[in-house]
Protein backbone atom coordinates (compact mmCIF):
# COMPACT_ATOMS: atom_id res chain seq x y z
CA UNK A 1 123.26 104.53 109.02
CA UNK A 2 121.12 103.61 106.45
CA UNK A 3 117.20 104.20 106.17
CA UNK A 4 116.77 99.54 106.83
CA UNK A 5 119.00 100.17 109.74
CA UNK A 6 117.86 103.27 111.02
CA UNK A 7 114.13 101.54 111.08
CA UNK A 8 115.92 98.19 113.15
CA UNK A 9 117.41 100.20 115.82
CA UNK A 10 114.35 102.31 116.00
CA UNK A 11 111.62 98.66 116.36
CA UNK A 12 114.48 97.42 118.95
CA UNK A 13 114.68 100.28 120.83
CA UNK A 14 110.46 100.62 120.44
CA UNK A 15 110.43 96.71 120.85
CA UNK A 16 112.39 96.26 124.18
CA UNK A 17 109.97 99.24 125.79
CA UNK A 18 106.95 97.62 125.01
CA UNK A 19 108.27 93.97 126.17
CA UNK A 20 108.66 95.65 129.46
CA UNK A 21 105.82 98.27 129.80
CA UNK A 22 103.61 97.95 132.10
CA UNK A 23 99.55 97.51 131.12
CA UNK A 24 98.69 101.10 131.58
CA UNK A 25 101.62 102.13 129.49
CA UNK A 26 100.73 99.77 126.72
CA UNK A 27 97.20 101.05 126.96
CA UNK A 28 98.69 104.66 127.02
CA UNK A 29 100.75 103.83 124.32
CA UNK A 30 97.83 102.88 122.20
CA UNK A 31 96.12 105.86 122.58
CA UNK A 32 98.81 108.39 121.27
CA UNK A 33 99.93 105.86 118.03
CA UNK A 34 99.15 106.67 114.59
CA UNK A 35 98.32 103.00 113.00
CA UNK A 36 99.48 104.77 109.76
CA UNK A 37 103.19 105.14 110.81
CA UNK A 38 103.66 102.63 113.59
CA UNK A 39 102.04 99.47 112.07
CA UNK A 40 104.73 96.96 113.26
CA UNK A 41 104.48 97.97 117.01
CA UNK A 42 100.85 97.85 117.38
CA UNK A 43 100.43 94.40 115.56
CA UNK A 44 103.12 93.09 117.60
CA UNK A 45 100.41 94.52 120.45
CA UNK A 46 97.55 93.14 119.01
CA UNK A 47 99.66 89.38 119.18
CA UNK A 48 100.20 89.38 122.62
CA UNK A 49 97.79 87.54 124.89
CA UNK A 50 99.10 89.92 127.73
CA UNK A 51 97.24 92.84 126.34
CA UNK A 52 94.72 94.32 127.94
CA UNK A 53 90.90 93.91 127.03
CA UNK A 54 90.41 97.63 127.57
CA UNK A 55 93.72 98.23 125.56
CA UNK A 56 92.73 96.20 122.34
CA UNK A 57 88.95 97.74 122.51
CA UNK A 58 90.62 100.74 121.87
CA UNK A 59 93.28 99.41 119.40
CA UNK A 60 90.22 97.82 117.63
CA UNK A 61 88.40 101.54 117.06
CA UNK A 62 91.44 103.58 117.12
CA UNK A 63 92.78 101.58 114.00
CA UNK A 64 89.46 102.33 112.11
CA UNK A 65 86.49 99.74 112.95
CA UNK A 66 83.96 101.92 112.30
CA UNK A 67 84.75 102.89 108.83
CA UNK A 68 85.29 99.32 108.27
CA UNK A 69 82.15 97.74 109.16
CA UNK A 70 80.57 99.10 105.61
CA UNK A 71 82.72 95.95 104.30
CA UNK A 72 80.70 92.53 104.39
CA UNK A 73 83.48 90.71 102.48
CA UNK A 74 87.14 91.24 102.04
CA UNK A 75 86.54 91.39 98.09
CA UNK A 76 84.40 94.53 99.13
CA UNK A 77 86.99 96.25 100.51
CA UNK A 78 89.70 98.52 98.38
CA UNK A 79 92.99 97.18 97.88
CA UNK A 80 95.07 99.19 99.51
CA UNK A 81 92.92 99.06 103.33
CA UNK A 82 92.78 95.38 103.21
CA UNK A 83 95.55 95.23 105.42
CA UNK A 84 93.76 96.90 107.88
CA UNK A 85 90.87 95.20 107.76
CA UNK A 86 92.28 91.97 108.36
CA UNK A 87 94.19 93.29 111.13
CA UNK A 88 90.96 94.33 112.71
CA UNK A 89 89.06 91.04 112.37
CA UNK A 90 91.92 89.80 113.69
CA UNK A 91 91.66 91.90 116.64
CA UNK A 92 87.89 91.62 116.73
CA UNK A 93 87.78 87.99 116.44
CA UNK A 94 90.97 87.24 119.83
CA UNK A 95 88.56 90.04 121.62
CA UNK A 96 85.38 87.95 121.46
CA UNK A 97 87.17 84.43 121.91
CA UNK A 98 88.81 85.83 125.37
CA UNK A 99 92.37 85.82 124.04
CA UNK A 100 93.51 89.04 125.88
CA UNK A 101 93.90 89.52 129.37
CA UNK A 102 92.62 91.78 132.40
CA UNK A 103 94.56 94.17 134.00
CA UNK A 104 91.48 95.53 135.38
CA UNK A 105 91.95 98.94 133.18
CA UNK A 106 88.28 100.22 132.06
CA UNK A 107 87.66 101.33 128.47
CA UNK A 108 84.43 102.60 127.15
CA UNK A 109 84.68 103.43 122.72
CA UNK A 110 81.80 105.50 123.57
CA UNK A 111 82.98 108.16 125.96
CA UNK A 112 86.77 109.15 125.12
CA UNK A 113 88.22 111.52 122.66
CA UNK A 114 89.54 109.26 120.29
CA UNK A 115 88.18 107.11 117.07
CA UNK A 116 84.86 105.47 118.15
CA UNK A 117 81.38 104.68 117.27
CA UNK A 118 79.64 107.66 118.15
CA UNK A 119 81.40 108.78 114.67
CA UNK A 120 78.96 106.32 112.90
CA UNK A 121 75.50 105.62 112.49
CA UNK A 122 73.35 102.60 114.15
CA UNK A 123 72.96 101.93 110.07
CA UNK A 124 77.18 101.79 109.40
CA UNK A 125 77.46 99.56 112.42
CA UNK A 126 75.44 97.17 111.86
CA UNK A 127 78.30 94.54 111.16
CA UNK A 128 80.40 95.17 114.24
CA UNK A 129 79.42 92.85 117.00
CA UNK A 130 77.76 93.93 120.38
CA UNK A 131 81.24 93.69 122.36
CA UNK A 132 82.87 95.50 120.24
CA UNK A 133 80.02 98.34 121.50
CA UNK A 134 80.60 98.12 125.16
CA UNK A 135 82.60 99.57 127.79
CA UNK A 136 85.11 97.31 129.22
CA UNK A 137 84.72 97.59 133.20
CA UNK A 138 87.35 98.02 135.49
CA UNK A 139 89.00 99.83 138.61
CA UNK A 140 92.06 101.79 136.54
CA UNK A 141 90.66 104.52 134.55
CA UNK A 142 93.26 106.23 132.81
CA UNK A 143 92.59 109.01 130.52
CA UNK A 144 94.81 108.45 127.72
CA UNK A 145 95.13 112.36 126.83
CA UNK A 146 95.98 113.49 130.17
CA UNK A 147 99.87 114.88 130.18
């Protein structure tokens, strides 16, 4: 098996999991994924209206919002992270227009272990959107670390 196929059996076997999962997996799954390595799964994520709000809050910051909100056009930002950047406007922009669903799972960037705003300063955030600040309320807490 070569490296093309290796990577197509790997996205089907990846693919048909997260067709299936449930929203706490999918919000789970978020949570442990490197957006370096595992671009593909987590934009297919990020496209489906099934998502959880909680679940794309945390996609948005895990993926790097808060170093990205320097950025006030995509000419200011370097080539090789515009990628990225679109992919979080494009997650910004379905999370303000309603696009993703409730599942009732509560998220709050502030107050977990992972990638968040508490890593920048009131004066780095200034672009980012008052949503995009606050805790998503809901009856499932799940603590994404917890084995």
């Amino acid at each position: 098996m070569n490296e093309h196929e290796y990577e197509a059996a790997t996205w089907a076997l990846l693919h048909a999991h997260l067709v299936q999962a449930t929203p706490e997996q999918r919000h789970l799954y978020v949570a442990r994924s490197n957006y370096g390595d595992n671009q593909r799964a987590l934009a297919w994520l990020a496209d489906q209206p099934d998502l959880d709000r909680a679940t794309a809050l945390m996609l948005f910051w895990s993926v790097g919002a808060g170093a990205h909100a320097q950025y006030e056009t995509l000419d200011d930002v370097p080539d090789y992270d515009r990628d990225t950047h679109q992919f979080i406007g494009l997650v910004q922009q379905r999370f303000l227009d309603g696009f993703y669903a409730d599942h009732g799972i509560a998220f709050d960037p502030t107050r977990w272990d992972g990638a968040g705003p508490n890593e920048h300063s009131a004066d780095e955030l200034q672009g980012v959107p008052p949503q995009m600040l606050q805790a998503v309320d809901g009856e499932h807490h799940i603590d994404p670390f917890d084995e």
